[in-house]
PDB file of N, CA and C in Angstrom:
ATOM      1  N   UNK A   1     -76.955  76.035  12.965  1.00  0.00           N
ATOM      2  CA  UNK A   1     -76.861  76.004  11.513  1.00  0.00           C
ATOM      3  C   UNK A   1     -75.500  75.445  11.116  1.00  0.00           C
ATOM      4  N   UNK A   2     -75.415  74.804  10.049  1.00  0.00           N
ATOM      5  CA  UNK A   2     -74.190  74.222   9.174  1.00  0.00           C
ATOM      6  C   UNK A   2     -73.545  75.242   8.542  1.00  0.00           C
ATOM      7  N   UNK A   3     -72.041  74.919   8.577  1.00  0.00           N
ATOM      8  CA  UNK A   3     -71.718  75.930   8.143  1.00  0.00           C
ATOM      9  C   UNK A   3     -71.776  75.883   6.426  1.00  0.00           C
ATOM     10  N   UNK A   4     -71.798  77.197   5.728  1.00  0.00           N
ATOM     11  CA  UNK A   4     -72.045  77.176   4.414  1.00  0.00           C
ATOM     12  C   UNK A   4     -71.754  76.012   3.485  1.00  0.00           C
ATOM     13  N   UNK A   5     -70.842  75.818   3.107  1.00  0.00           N
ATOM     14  CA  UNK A   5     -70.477  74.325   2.300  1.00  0.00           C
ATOM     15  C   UNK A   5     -70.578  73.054   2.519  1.00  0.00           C
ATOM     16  N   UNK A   6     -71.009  72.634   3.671  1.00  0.00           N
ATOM     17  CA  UNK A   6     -71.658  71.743   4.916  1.00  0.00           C
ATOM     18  C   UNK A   6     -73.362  71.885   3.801  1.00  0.00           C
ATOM     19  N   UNK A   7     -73.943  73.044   4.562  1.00  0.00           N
ATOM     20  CA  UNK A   7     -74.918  72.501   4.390  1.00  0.00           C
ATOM     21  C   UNK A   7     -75.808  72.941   2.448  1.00  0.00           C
ATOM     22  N   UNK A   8     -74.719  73.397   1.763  1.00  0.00           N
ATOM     23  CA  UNK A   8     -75.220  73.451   0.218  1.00  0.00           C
ATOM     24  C   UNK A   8     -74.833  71.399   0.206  1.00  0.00           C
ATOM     25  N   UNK A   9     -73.562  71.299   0.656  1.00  0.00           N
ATOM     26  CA  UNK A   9     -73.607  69.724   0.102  1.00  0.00           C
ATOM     27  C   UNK A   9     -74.953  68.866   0.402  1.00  0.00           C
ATOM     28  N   UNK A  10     -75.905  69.087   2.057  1.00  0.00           N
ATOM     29  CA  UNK A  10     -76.786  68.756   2.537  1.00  0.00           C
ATOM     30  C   UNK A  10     -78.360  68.753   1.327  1.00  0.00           C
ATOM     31  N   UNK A  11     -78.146  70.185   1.004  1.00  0.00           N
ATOM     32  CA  UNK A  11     -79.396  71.111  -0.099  1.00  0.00           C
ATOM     33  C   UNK A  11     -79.052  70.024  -0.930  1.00  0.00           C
ATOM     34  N   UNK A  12     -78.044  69.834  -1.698  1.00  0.00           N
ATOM     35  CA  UNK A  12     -77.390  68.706  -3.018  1.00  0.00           C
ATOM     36  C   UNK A  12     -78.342  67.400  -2.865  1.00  0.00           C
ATOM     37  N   UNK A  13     -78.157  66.952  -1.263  1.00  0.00           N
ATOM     38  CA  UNK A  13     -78.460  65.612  -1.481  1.00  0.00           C
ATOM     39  C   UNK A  13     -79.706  65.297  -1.597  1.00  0.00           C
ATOM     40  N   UNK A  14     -80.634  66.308  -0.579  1.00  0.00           N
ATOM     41  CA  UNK A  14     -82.240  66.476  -0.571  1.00  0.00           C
ATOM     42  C   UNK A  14     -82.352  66.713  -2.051  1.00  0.00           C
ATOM     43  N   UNK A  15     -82.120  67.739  -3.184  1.00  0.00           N
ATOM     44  CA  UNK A  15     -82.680  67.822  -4.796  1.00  0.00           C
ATOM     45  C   UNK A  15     -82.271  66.334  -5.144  1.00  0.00           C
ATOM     46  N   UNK A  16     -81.504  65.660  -5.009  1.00  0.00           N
ATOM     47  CA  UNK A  16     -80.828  64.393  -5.955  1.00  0.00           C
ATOM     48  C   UNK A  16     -82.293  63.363  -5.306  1.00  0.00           C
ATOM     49  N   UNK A  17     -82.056  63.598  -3.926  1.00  0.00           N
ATOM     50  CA  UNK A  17     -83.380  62.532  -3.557  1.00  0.00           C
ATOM     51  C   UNK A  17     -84.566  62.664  -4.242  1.00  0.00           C
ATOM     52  N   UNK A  18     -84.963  63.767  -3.739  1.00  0.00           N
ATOM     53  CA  UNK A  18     -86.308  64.297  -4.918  1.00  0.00           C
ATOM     54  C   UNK A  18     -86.420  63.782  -6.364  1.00  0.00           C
ATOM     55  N   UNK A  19     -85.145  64.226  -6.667  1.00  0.00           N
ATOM     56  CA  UNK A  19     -85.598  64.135  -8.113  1.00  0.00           C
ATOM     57  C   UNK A  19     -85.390  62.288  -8.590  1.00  0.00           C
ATOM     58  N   UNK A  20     -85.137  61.374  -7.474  1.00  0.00           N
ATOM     59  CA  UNK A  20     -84.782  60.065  -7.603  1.00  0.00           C
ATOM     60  C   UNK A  20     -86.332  60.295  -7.565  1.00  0.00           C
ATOM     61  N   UNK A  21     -86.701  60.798  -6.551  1.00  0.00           N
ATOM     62  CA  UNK A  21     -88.615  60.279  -5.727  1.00  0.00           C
ATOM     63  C   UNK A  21     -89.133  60.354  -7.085  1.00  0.00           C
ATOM     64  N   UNK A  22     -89.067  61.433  -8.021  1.00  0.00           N
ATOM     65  CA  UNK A  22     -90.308  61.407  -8.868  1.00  0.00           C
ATOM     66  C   UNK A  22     -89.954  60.845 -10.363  1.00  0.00           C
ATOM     67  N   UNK A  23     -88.529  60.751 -10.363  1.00  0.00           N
ATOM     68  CA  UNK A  23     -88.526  59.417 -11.569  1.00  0.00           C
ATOM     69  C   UNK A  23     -89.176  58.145 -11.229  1.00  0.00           C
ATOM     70  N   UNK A  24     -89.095  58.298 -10.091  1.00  0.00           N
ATOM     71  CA  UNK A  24     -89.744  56.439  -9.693  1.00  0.00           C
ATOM     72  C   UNK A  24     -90.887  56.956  -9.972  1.00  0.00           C
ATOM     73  N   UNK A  25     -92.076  57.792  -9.434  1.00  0.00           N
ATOM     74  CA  UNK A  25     -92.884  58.110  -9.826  1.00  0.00           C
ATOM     75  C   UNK A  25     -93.852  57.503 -11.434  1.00  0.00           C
ATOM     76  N   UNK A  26     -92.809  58.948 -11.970  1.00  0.00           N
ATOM     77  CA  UNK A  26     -92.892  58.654 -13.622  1.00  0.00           C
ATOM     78  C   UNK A  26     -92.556  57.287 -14.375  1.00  0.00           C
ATOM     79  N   UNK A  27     -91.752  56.443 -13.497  1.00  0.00           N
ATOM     80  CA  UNK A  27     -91.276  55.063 -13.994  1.00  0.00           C
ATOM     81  C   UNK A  27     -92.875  54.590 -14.125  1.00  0.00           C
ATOM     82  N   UNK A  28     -93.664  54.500 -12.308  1.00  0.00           N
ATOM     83  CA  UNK A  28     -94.468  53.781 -12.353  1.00  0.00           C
ATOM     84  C   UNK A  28     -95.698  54.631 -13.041  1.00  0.00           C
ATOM     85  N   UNK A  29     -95.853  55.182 -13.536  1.00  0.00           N
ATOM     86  CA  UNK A  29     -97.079  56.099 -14.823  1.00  0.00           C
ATOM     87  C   UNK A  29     -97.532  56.859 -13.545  1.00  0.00           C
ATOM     88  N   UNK A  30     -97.194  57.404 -12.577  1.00  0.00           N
ATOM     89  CA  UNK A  30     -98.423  57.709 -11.455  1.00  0.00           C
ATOM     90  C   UNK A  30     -97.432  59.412 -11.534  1.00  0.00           C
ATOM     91  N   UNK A  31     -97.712  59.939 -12.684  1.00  0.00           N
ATOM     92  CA  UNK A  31     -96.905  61.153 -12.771  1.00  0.00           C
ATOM     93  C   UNK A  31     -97.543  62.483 -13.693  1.00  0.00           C
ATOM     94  N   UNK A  32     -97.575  63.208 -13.510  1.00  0.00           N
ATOM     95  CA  UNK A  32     -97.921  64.631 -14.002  1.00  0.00           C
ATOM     96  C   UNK A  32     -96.975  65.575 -15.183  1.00  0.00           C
ATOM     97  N   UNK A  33     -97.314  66.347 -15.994  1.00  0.00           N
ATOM     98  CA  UNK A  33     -96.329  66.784 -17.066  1.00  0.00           C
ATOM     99  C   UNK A  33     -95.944  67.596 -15.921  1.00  0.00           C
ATOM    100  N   UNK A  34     -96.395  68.308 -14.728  1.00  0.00           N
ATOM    101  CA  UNK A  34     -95.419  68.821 -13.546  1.00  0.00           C
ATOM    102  C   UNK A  34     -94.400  67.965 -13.136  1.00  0.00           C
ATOM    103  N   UNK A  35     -94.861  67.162 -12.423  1.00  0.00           N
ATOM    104  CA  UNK A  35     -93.686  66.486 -12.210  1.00  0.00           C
ATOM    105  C   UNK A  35     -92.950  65.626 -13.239  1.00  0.00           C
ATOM    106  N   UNK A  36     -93.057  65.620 -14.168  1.00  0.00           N
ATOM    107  CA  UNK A  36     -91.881  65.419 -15.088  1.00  0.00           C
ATOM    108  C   UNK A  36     -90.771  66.836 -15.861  1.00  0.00           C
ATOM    109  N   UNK A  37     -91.870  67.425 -15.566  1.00  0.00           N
ATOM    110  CA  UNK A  37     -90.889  68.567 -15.459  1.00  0.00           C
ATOM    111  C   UNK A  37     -89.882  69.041 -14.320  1.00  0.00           C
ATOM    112  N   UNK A  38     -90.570  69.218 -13.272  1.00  0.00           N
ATOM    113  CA  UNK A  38     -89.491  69.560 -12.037  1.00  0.00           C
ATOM    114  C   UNK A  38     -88.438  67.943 -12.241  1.00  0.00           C
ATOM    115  N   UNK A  39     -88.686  66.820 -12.405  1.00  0.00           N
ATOM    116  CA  UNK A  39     -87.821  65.762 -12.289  1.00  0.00           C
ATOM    117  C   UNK A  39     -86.590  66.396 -13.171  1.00  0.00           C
ATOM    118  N   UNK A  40     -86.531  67.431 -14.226  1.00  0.00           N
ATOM    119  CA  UNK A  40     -85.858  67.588 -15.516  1.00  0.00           C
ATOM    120  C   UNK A  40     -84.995  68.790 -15.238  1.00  0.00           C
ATOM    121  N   UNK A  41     -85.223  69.475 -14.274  1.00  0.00           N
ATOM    122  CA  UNK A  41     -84.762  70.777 -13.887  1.00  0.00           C
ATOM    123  C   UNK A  41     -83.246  70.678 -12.951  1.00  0.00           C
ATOM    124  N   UNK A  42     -82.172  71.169 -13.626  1.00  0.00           N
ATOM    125  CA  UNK A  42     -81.072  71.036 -13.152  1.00  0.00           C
ATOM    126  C   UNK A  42     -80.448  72.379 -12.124  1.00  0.00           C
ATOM    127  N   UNK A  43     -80.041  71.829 -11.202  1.00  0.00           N
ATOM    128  CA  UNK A  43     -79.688  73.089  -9.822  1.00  0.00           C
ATOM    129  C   UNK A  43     -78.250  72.949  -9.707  1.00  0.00           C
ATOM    130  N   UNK A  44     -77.527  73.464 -10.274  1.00  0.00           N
ATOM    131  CA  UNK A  44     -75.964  73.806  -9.997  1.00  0.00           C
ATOM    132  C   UNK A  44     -75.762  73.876  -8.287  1.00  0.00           C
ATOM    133  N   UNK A  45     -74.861  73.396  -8.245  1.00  0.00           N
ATOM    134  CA  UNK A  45     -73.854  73.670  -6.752  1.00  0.00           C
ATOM    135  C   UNK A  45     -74.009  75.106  -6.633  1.00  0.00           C
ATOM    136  N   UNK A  46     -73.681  76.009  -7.257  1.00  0.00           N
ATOM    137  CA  UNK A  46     -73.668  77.406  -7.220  1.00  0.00           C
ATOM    138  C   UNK A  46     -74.480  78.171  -6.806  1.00  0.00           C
ATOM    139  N   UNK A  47     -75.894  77.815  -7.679  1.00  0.00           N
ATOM    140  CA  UNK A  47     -77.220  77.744  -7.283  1.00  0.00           C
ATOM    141  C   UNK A  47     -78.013  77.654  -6.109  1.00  0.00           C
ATOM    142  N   UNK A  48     -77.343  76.470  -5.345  1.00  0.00           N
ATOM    143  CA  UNK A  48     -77.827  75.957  -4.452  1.00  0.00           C
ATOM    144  C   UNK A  48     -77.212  76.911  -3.326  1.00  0.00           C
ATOM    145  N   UNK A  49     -75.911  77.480  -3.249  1.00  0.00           N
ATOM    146  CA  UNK A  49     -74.939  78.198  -2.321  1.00  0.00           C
ATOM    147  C   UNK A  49     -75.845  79.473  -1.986  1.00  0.00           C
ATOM    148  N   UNK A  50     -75.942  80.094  -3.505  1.00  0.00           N
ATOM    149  CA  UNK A  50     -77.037  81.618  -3.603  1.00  0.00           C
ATOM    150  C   UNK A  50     -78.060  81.504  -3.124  1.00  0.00           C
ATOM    151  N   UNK A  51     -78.925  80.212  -3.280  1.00  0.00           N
ATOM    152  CA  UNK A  51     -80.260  79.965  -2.169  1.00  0.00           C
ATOM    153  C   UNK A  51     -79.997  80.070  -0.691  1.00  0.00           C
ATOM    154  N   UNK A  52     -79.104  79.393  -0.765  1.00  0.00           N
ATOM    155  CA  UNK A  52     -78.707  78.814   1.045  1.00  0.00           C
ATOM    156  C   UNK A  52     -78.449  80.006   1.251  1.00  0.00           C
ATOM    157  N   UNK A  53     -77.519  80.917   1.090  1.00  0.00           N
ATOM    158  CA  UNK A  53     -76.760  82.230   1.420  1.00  0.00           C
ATOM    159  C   UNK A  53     -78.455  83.273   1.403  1.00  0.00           C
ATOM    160  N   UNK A  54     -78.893  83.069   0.492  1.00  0.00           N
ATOM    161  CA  UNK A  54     -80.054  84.232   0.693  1.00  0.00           C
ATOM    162  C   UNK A  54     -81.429  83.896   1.769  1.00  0.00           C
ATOM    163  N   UNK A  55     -81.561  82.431   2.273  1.00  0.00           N
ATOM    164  CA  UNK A  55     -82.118  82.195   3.133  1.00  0.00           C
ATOM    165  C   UNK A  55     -81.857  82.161   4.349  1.00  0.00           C
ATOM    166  N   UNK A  56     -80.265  82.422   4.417  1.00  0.00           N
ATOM    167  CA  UNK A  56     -80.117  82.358   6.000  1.00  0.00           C
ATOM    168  C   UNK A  56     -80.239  83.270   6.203  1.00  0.00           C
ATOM    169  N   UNK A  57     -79.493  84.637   5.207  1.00  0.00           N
ATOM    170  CA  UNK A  57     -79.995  86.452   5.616  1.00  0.00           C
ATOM    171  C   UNK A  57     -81.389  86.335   5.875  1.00  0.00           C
ATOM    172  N   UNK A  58     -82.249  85.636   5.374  1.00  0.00           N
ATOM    173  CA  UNK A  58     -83.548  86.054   5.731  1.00  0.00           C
ATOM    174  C   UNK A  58     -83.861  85.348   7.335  1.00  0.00           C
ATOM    175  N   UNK A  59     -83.269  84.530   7.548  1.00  0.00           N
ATOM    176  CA  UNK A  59     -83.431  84.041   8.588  1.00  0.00           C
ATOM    177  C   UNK A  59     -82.773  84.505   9.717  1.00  0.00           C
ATOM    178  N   UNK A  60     -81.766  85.208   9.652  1.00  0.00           N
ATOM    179  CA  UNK A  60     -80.613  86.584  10.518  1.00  0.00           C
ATOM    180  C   UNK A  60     -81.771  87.299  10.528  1.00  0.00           C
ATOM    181  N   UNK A  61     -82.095  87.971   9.984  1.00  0.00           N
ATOM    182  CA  UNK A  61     -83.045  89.092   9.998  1.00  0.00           C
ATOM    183  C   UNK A  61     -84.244  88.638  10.673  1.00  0.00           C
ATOM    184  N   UNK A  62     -84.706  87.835  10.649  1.00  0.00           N
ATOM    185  CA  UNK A  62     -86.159  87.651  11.436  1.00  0.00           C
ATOM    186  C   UNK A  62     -85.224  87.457  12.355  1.00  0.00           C
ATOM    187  N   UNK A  63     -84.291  86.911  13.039  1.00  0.00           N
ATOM    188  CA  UNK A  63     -83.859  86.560  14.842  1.00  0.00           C
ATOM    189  C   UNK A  63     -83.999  87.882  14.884  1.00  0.00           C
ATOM    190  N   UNK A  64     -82.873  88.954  14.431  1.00  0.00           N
ATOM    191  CA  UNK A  64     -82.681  90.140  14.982  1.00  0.00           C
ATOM    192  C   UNK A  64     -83.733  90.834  15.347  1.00  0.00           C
ATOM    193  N   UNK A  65     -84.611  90.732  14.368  1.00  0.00           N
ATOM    194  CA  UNK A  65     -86.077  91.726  14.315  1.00  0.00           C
ATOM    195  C   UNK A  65     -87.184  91.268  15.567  1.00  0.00           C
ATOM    196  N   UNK A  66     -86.886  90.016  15.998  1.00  0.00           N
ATOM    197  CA  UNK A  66     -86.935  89.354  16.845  1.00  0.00           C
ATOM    198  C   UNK A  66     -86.817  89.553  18.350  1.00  0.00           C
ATOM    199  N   UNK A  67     -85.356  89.892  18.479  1.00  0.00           N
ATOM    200  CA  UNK A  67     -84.450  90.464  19.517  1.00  0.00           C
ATOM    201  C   UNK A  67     -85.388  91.474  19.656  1.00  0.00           C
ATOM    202  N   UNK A  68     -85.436  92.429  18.824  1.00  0.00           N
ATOM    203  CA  UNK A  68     -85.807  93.946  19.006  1.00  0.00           C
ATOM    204  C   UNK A  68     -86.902  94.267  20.076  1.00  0.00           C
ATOM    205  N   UNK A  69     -88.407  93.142  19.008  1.00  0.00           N
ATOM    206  CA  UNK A  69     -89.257  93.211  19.678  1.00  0.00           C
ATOM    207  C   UNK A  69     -89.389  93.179  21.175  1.00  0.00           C
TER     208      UNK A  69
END
């Protein structure tokens, strides 16, 4: 795993791609009021840290629980 600020910058670049993917989308009419919505939805750096941080605990926890077994 990356370490924390490593990989929120990583999370950053995957949403920016995405949300490039489905403006092109919507450019070319081949788009949904969903996906013009998620295209519209803004994710703070901060945001992205609290995701990352709460998915890796979840992901600590399944190794350990893991171990146990």
């Amino acid at each position: 795993m990356w370490p924390g600020p490593h990989a929120v910058s990583i999370w950053g670049e995957l949403v920016t791609g995405k949300k490039a993917m489905l403006m092109e989308q919507i450019q070319k009419g081949q788009s949904k009021l969903s996906t013009m919505t998620a295209s519209q939805i803004e994710i703070t750096t901060d945001e992205l840290a609290e995701w990352h941080d709460s998915s890796r605990s979840w992901l600590l926890t399944g190794d350990e629980a893991k171990v146990i077994q």
